[in-house]
Protein backbone atom coordinates (compact mmCIF):
# COMPACT_ATOMS: atom_id res chain seq x y z
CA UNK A 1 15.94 -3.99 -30.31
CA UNK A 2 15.24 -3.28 -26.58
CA UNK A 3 15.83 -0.67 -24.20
CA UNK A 4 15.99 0.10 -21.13
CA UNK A 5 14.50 3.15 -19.19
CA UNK A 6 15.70 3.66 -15.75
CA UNK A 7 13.59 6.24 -13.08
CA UNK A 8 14.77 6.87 -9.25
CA UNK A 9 13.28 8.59 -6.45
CA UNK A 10 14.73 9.24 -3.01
CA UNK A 11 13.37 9.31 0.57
CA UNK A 12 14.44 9.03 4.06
CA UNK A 13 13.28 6.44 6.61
CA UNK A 14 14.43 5.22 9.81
CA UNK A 15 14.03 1.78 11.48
CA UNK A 16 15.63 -0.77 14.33
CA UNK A 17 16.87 -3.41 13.33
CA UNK A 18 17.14 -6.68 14.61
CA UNK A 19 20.43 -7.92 13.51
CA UNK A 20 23.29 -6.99 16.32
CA UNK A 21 25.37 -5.85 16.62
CA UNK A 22 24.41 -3.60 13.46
CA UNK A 23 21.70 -0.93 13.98
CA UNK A 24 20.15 -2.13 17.04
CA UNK A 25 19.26 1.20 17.71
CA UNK A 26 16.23 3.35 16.22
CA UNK A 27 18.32 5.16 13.08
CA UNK A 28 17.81 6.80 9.80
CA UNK A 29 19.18 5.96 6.34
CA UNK A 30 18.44 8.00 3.03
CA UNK A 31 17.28 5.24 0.48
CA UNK A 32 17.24 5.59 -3.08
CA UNK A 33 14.70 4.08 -5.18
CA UNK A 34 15.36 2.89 -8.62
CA UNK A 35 13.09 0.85 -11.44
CA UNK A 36 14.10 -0.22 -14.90
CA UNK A 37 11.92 -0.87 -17.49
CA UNK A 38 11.98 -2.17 -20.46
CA UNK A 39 10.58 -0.40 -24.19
CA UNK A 40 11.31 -1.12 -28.08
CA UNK A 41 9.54 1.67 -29.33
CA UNK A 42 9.33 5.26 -28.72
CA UNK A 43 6.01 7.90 -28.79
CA UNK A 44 7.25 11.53 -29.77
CA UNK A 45 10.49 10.94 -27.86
CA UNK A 46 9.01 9.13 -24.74
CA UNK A 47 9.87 5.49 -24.18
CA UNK A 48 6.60 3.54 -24.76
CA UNK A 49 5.36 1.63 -21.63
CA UNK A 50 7.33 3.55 -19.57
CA UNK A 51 5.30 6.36 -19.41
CA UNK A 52 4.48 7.40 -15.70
CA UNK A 53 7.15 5.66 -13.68
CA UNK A 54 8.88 8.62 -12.39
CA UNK A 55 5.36 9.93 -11.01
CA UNK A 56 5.04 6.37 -9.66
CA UNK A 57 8.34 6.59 -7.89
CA UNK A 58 7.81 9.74 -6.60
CA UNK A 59 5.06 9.12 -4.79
CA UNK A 60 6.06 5.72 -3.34
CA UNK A 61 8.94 8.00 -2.25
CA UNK A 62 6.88 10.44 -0.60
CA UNK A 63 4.35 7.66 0.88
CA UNK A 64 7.38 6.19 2.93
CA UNK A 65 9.51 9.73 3.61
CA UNK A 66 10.34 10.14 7.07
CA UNK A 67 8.19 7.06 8.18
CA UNK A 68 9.63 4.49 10.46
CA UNK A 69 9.92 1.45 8.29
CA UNK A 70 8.72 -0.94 11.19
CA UNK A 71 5.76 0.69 10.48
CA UNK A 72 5.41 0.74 6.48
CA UNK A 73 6.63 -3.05 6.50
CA UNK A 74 4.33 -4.48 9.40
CA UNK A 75 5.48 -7.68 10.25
CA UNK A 76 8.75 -8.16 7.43
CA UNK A 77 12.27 -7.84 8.14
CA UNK A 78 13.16 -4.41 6.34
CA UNK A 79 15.96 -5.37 4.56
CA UNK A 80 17.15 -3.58 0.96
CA UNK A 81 15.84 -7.17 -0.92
CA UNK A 82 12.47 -7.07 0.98
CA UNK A 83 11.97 -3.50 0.09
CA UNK A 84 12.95 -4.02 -3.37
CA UNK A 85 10.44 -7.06 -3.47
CA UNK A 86 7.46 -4.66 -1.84
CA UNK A 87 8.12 -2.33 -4.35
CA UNK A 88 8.23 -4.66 -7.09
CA UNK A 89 4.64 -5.71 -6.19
CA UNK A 90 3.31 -2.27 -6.51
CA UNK A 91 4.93 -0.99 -9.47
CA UNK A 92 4.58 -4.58 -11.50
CA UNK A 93 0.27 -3.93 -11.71
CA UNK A 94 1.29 -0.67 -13.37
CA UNK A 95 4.56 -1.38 -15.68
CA UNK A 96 3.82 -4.73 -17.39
CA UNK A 97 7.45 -3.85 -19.09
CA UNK A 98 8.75 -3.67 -15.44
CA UNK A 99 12.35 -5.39 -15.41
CA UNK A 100 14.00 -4.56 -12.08
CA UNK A 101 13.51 -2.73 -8.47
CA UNK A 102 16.73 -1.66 -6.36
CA UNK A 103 16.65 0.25 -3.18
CA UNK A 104 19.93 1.31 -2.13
CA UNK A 105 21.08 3.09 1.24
CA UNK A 106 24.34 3.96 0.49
CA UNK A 107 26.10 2.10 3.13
CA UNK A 108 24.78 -1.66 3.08
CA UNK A 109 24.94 -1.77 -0.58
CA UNK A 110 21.60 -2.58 -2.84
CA UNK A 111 18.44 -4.60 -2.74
CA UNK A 112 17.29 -5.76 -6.12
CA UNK A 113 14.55 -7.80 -7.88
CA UNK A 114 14.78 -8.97 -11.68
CA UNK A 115 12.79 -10.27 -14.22
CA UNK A 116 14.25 -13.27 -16.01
C-alpha cells in the first residue's frame, strides 16, 4: 500500500505583474509552499524517502522570503504553475518519491505539478 507524506513551508514575495488590469503594480502576496511525496514503508515512525523534505522546503522558503520574484524567476512569467514547476525541478533531484508541488497565494487559487 502507498502513502502519501505532505510538507509546507511559507514565505512572502512581491512582484509586478504583467497581466492588467490585475497587479500591475509592484505588490506582495504570502505564498505557501506544499510537496507530496510518496512512501510504502516506514523507518522507526518516519516515512521512508521522505526524509528531509520539510528542511528542503524550508529553505527554498527562506531562499525566496521577501525577494521580488522578477528577480528569483529571471526571465519567466511568475505565475502559481511556473513556480510550482521551478520548484518541482529542485526538489525532484532530491525526492525520487516526489509526487506533487503546489504554491498557493491565497487569493488566485493554486499552482500545481503532478506525477502521473
Amino acid at each position: 500500500m502507498q502513502y502519501a507524506y505532505t510538507a509546507q513551508a511559507s514565505f512572502d514575495a512581491t512582484h509586478k505583474s504583467w497581466f492588467p488590469p490585475r497587479c500591475e503594480e509592484l505588490h506582495g502576496h504570502r505564498f505557501t509552499l506544499s510537496a507530496t511525496a510518496m512512501f510504502e514503508e516506514m523507518d522507526n515512525g518516519v516515512p521512508r524517502g521522505v526524509v528531509g523534505i520539510e528542511k528542503a522546503l524550508d529553505l527554498l522558503a527562506l531562499e525566496f522570503d521577501h525577494k521580488r520574484l522578477d528577480d528569483m524567476l529571471p526571465g519567466e512569467v511568475d505565475t502559481l504553475n511556473r513556480m510550482a514547476a521551478y520548484f518541482w525541478e529542485r526538489l525532484a533531484a532530491q525526492f525520487a518519491t516526489l509526487y506533487e508541488v503546489k504554491v498557493a497565494d491565497g487569493k488566485a487559487g493554486c499552482g500545481a505539478i503532478r506525477k502521473i
